[in-house]
Protein backbone atom coordinates (compact mmCIF):
# COMPACT_ATOMS: atom_id res chain seq x y z
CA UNK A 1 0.00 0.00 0.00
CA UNK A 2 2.82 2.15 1.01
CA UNK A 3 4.36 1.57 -2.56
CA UNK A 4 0.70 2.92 -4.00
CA UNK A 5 0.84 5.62 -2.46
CA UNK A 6 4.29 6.51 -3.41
CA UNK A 7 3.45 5.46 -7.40
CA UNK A 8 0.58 8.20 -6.94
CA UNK A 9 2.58 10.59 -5.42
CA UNK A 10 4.89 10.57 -8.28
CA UNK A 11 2.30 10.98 -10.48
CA UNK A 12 0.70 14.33 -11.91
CA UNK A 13 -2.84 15.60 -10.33
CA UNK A 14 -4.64 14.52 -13.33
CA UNK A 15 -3.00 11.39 -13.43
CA UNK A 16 -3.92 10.33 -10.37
CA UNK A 17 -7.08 11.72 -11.13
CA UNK A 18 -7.45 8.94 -14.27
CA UNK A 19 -6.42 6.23 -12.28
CA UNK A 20 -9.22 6.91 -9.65
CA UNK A 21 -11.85 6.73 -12.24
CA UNK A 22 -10.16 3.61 -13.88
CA UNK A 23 -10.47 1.79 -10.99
CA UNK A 24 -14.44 2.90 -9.78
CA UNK A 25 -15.30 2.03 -12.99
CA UNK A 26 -13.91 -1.56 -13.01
CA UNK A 27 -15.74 -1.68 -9.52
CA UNK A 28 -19.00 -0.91 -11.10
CA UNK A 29 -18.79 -3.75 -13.83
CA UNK A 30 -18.01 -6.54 -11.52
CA UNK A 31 -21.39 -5.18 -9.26
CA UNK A 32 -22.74 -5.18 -12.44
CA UNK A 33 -22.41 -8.63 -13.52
CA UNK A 34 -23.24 -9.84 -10.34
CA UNK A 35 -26.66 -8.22 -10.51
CA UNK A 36 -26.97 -9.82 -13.71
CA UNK A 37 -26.46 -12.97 -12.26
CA UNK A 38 -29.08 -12.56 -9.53
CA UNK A 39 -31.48 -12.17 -12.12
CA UNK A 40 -34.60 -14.83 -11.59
CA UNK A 41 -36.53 -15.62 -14.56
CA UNK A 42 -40.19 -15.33 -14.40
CA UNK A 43 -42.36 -18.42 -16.17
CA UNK A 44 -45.35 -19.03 -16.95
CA UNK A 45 -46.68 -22.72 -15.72
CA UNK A 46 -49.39 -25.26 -15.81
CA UNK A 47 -49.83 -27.94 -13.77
CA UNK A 48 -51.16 -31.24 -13.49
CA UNK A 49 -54.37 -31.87 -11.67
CA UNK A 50 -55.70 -35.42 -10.87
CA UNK A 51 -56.70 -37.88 -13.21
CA UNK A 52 -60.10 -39.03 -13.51
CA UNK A 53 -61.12 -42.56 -13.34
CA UNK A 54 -63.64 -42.27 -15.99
CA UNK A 55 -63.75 -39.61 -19.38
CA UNK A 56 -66.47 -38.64 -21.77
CA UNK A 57 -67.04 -39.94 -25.22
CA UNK A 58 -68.80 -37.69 -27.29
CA UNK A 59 -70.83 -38.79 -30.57
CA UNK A 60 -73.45 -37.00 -32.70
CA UNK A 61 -77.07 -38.30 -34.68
CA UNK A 62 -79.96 -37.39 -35.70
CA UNK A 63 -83.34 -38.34 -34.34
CA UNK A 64 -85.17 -40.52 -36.00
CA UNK A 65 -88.38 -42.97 -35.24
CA UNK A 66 -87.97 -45.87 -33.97
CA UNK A 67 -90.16 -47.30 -36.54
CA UNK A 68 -90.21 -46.68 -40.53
CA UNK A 69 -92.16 -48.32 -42.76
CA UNK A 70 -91.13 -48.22 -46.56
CA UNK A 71 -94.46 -48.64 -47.97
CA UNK A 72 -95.01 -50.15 -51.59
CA UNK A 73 -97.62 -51.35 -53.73
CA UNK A 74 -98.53 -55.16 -53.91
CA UNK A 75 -99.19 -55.33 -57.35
CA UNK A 76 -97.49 -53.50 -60.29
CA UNK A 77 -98.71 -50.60 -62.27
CA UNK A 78 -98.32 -47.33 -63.52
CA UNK A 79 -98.56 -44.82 -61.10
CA UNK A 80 -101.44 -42.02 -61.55
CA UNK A 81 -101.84 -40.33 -58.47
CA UNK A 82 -99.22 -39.18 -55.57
CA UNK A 83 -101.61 -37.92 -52.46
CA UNK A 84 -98.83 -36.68 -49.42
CA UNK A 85 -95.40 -34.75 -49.83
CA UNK A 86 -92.56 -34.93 -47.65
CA UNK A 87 -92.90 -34.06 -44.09
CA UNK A 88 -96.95 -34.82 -44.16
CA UNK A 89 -98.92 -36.19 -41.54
CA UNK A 90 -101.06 -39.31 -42.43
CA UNK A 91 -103.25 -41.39 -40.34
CA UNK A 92 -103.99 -45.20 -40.56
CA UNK A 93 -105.92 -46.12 -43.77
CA UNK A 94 -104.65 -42.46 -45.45
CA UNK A 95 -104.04 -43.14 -49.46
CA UNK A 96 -100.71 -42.28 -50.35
CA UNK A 97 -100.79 -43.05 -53.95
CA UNK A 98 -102.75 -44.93 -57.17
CA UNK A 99 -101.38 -46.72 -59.65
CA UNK A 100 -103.71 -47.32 -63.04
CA UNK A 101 -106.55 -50.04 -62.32
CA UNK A 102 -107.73 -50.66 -65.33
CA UNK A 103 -106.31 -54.07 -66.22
CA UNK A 104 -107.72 -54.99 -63.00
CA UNK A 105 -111.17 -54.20 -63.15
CA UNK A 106 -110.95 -56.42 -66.19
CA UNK A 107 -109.51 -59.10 -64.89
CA UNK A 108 -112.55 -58.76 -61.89
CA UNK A 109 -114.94 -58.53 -64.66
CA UNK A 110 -113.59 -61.97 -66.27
CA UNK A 111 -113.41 -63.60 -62.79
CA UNK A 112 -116.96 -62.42 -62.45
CA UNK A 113 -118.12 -63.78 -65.50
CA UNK A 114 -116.20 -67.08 -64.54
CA UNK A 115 -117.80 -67.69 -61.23
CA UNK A 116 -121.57 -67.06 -62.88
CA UNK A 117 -120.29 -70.16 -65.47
CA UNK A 118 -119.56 -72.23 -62.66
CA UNK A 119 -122.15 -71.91 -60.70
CA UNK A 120 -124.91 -72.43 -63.70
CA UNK A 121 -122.76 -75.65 -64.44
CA UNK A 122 -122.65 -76.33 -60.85
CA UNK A 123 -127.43 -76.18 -61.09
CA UNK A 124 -126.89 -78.17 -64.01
CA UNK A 125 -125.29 -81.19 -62.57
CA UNK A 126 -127.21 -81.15 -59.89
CA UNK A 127 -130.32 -80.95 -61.43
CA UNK A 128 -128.95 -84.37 -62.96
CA UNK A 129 -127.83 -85.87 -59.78
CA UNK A 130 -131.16 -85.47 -58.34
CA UNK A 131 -132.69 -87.10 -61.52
CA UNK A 132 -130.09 -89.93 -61.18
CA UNK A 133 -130.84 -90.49 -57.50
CA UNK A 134 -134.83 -90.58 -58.28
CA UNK A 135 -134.12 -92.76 -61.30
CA UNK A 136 -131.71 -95.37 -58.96
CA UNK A 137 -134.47 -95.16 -55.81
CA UNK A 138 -137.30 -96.61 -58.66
CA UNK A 139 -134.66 -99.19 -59.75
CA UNK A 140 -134.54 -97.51 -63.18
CA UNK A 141 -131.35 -97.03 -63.47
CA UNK A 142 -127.96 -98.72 -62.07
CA UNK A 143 -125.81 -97.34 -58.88
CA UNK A 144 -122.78 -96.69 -61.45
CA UNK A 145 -124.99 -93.82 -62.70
CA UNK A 146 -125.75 -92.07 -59.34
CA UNK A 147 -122.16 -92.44 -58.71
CA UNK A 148 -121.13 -90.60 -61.54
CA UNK A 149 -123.62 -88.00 -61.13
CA UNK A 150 -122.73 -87.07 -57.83
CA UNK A 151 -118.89 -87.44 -58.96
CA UNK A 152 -119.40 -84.78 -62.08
CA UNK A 153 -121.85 -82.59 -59.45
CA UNK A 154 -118.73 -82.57 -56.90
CA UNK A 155 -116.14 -81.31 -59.48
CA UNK A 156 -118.49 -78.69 -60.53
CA UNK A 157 -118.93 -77.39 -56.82
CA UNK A 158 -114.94 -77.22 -56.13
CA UNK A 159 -114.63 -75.50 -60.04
CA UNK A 160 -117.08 -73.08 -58.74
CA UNK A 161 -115.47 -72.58 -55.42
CA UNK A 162 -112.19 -72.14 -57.20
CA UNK A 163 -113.39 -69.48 -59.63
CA UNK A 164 -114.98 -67.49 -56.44
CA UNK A 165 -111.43 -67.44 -54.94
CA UNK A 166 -110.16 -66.18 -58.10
CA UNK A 167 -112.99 -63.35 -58.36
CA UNK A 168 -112.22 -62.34 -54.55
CA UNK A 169 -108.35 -62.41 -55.37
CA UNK A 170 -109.04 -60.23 -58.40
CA UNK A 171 -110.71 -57.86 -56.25
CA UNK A 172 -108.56 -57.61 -53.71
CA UNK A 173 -105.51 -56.53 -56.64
CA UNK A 174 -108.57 -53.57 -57.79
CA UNK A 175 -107.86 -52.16 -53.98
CA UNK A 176 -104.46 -52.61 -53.89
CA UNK A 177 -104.02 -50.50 -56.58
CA UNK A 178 -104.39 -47.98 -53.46
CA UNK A 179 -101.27 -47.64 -51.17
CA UNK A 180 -102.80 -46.50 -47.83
CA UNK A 181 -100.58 -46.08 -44.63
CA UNK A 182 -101.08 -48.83 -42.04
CA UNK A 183 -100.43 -46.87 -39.15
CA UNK A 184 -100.00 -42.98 -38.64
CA UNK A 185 -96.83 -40.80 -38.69
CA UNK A 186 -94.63 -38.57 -40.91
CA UNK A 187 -93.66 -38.93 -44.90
CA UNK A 188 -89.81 -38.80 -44.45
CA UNK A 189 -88.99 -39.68 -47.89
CA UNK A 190 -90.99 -39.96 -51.88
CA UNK A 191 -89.21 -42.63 -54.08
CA UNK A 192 -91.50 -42.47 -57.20
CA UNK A 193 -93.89 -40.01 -58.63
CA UNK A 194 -97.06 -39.72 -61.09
CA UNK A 195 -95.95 -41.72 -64.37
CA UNK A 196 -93.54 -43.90 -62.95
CA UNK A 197 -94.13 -47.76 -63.29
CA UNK A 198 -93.36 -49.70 -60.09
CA UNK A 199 -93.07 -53.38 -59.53
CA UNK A 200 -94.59 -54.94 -56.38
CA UNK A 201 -92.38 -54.55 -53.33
CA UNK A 202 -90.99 -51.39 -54.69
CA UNK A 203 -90.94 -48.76 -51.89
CA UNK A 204 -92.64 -45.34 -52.60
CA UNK A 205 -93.32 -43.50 -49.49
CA UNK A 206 -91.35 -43.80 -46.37
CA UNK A 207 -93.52 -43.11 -42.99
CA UNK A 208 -91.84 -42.53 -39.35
CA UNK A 209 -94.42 -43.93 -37.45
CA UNK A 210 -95.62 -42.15 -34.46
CA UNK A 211 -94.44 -42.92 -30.88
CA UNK A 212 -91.04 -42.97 -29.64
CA UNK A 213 -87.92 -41.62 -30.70
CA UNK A 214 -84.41 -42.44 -31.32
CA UNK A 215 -81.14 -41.15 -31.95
CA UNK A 216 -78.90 -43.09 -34.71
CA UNK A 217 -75.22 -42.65 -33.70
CA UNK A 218 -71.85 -44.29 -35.66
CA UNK A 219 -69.26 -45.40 -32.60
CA UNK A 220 -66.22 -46.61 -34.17
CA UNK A 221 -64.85 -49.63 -32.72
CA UNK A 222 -62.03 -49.21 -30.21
CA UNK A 223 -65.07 -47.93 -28.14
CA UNK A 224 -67.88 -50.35 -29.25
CA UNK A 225 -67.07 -52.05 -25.69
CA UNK A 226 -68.36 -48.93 -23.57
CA UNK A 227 -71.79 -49.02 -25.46
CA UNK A 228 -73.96 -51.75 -23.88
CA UNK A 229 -78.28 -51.85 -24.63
CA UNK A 230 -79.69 -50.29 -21.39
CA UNK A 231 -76.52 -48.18 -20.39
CA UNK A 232 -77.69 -44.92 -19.34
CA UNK A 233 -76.04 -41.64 -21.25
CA UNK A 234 -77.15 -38.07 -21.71
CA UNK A 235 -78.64 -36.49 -24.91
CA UNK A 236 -78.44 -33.20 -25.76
CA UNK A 237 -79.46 -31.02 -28.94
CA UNK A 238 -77.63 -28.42 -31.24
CA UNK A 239 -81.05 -26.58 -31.82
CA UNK A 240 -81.83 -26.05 -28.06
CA UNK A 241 -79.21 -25.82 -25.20
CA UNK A 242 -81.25 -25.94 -22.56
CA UNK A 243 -82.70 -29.18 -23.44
CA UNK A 244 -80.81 -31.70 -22.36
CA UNK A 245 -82.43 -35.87 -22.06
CA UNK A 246 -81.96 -39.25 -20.17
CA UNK A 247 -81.62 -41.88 -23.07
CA UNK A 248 -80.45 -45.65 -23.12
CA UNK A 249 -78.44 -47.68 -25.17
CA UNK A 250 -81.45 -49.28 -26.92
CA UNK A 251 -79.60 -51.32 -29.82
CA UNK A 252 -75.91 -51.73 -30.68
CA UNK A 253 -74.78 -52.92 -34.41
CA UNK A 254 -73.57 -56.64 -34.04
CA UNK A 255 -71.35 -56.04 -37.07
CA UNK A 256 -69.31 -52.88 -38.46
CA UNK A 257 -70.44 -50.69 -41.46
CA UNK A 258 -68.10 -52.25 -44.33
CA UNK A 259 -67.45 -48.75 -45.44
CA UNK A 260 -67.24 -46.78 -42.23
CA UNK A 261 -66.04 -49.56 -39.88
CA UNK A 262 -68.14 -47.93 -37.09
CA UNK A 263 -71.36 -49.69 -35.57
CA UNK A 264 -74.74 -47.78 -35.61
CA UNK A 265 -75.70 -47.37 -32.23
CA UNK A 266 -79.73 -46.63 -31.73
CA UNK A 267 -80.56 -44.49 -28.21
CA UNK A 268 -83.86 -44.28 -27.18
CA UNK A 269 -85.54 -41.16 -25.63
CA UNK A 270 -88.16 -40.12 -23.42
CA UNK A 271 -91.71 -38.44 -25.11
CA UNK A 272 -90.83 -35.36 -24.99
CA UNK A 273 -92.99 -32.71 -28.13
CA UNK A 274 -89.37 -30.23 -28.51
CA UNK A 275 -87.69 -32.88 -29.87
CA UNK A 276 -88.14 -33.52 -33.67
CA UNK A 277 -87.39 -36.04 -36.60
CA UNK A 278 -84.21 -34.96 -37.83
CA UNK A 279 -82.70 -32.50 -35.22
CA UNK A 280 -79.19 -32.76 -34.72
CA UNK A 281 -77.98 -34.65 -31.09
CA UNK A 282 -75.20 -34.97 -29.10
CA UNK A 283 -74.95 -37.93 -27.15
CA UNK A 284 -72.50 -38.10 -24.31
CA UNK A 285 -71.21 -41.36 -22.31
CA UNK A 286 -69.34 -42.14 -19.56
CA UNK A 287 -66.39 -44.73 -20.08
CA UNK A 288 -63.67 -45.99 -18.08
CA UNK A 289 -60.39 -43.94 -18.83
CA UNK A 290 -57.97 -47.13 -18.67
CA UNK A 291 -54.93 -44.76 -20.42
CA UNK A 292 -54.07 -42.02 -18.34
CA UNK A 293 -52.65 -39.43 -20.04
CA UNK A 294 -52.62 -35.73 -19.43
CA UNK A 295 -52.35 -32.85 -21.71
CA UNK A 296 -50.38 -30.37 -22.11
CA UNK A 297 -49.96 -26.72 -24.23
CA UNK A 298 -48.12 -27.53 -27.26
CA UNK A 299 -45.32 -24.60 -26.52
CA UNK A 300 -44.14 -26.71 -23.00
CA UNK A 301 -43.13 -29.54 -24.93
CA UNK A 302 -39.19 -29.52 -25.89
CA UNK A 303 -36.78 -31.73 -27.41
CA UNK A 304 -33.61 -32.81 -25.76
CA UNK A 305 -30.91 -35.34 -28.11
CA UNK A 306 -34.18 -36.11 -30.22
CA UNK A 307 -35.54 -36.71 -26.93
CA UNK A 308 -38.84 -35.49 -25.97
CA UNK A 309 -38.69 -33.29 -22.56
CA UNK A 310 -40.92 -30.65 -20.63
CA UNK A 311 -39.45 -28.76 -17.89
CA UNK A 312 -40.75 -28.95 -14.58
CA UNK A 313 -40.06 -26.67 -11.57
CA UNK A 314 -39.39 -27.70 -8.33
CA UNK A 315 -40.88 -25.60 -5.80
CA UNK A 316 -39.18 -25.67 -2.75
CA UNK A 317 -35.86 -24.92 -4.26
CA UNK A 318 -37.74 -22.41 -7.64
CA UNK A 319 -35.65 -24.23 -10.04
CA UNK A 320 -36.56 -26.07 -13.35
CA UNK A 321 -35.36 -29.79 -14.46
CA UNK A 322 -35.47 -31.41 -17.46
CA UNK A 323 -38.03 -34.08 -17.36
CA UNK A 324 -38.34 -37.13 -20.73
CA UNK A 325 -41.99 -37.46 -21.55
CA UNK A 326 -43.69 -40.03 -23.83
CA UNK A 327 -45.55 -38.44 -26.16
CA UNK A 328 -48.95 -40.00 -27.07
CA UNK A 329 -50.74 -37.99 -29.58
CA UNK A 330 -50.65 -34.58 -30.77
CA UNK A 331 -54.11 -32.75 -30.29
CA UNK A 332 -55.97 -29.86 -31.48
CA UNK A 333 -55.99 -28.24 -27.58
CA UNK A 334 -52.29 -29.50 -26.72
CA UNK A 335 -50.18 -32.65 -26.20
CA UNK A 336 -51.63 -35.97 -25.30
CA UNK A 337 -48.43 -37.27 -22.67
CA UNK A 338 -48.82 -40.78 -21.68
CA UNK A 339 -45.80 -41.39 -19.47
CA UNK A 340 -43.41 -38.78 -17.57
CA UNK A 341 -46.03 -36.23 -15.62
CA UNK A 342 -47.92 -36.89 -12.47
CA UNK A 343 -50.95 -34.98 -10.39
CA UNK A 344 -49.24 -32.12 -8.97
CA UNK A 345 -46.16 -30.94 -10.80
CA UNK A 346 -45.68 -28.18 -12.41
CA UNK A 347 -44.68 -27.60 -15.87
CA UNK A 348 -43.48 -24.52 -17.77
CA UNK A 349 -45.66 -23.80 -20.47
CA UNK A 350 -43.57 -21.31 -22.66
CA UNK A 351 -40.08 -19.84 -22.99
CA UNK A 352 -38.38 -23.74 -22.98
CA UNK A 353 -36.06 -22.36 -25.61
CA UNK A 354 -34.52 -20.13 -22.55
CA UNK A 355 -34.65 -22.85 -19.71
CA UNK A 356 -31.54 -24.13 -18.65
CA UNK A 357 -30.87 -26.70 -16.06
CA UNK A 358 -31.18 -25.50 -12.06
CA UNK A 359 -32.66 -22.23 -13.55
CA UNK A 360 -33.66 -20.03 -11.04
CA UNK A 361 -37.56 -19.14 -11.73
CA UNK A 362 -39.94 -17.23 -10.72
CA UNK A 363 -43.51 -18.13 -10.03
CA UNK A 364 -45.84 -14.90 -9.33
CA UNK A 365 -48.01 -14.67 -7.16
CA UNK A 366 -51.17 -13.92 -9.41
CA UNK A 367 -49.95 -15.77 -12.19
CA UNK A 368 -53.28 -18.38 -12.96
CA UNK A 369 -51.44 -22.12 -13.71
CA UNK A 370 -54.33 -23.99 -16.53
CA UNK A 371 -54.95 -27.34 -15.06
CA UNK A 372 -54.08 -30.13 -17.25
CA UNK A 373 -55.92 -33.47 -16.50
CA UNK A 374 -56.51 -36.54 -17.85
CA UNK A 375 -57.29 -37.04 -21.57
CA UNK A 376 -60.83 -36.12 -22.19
CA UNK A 377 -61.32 -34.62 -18.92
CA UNK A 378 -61.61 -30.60 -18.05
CA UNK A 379 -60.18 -28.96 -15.07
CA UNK A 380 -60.45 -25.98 -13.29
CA UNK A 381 -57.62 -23.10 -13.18
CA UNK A 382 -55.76 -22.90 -10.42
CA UNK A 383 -53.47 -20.30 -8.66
CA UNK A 384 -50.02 -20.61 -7.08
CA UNK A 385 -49.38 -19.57 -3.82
């Protein structure tokens, strides 16, 4: 010090004056860098909350009736007459539709005139049974004769019975040449029209029959298993928010749509007048969540030697570790993660480009942490304290 003091008393005043300032100033860039150093990195976090035991699958339909008859004509024909339209109601024994009758008035005018020769054949053989039997009681004539008399007067009665069948069946084609509903409902759907000829069996009009209602829903098959007849789910409805239902697994497909590969799944609902043929349904179930897997923002997931990793902070000591994950799926609200996070920690959720290992972090006191829970479940935010 001594020898200092001697340097700077050689020196000039303005010298000494230089050196001073030299030497504050180095003072100030060491303090300097060790504020810099004290610096503690605020993040922003979510965490994980607890898993549920159970998630919700989520399909949508359309309602339908239970029950729709594709109605068609019995006999073929040219069609003459269409009576509903779409979206009609009809009652039982309503006429949808004619086709032409005339061949089959004819053919009940021939079966007519049939059925009057075979019953005048049918008084002429008896007339000569009687005779025959008078004739064979007097001994006039032989028993051979009867016999054949009452043999010829029995074909004529079962060629007479036969040509009444045919004149009853020929009537019966005259009225089904008028397709009537059987029971009452809606006209979802016209297949022919005036001028068309239709074969018998061909449908025409399609009626949802009145009564109960159903919602058709496609569940492909890795969740087939959850959907069981008489399993209770909820059933709510695009065109009303507030209505929500208690429906049950009625009927499940027992084979997969070759083009889909999903099974038709039919719910039934309760009588209730809001809800109409065709509105649009959401039908929600509950199912056992065997995977459990959380999920994450996109932006906290990192890579680490091609190595997927999310950084977690430890809060007793405010630092943040590097953590491998096992990604599941990518998402459209985040990261599906299936191994690597638990219930409880605490994950940064952006900025991983500027994480380091033992970073010191800082949580703040309002900042609002989005709770990530099991796959298909919500969660509510939370706050760190």
């Amino acid at each position: 010090m001594s020898s200092f003091n001697s340097i700077i008393g050689r020196l000039p005043a303005a010298g000494s004056l230089l050196l001073v300032a030299v030497t504050l100033g180095l003072a100030g860039c060491s303090q300097e860098k060790a504020e810099v150093k004290d610096v503690i990195r605020p993040v922003k976090v979510v965490e994980i909350a607890q898993a549920h035991d159970t998630r919700t699958l989520s399909y949508s339909g359309s309602v339908r009736a239970r029950t729709e008859s594709a109605l068609a004509f019995r006999v073929n024909g040219k069609i003459t007459e269409r009576l509903v339209d779409i979206g009609q109601h009809v009652g039982s024994g309503d006429v949808l539709a004619r086709i032409d009758p005339t061949d089959y008035d004819l053919s009940v005018k021939s079966a007519q005139a049939a059925l009057d020769a075979a019953e005048r054949q049918v008084e002429t053989v008896e007339l000569a049974r009687k005779r025959a039997e008078q004739l064979f009681a007097k001994n006039f004539a032989p028993k051979s004769q009867l016999e054949q008399a009452t043999l010829t007067y029995d074909q004529a009665v079962a060629t007479r019975d036969s040509a009444r069948s045919s004149f009853d069946q020929a009537k019966n084609q005259v009225g089904y040449t008028d397709l009537k509903a059987d029971t009452a409902g809606i006209v979802t759907s016209v297949n022919a029209d005036v001028g068309q000829v239709v074969g018998s069996g061909t449908p025409v009009v399609t009626v949802a029959v009145d009564g109960e209602k159903e919602v058709l829903i496609a569940v492909p098959e890795m969740e087939i298993a959850q959907f069981k007849p008489g399993k209770v789910v909820k059933a709510g409805f695009w065109s009303d928010d507030a209505l929500a239902l208690e429906g049950k697994v009625r009927e499940v497909a027992g084979s997969a749509d070759p083009q889909s590969r999903t099974f038709a799944v039919r719910v039934s609902l309760p009588d209730d007048p809001r809800v109409l043929l065709g509105m649009t349904a959401s039908i929600e179930a509950s199912a056992a969540n065997e995977r459990q897997q959380v999920s994450i923002p996109l932006s906290a997931l990192a890579e680490q030697g091609s190595q997927p990793i999310v950084w977690t902070v430890d809060r007793s000591a405010d630092t943040v570790h590097a953590r491998k994950v096992k990604v599941a799926a990518f998402a459209a609200d985040g990261v599906r993660v299936a191994e690597g996070l638990k219930p409880g920690d605490v994950v940064v959720a952006a900025g991983t480009q500027f994480m380091t290992e033992n970073l010191k972090v800082k949580l703040a006191a309002d900042t609002v942490l989005q709770s990530a829970s099991a796959a298909g479940d919500g969660g509510d935010a939370k706050q760190v304290r």
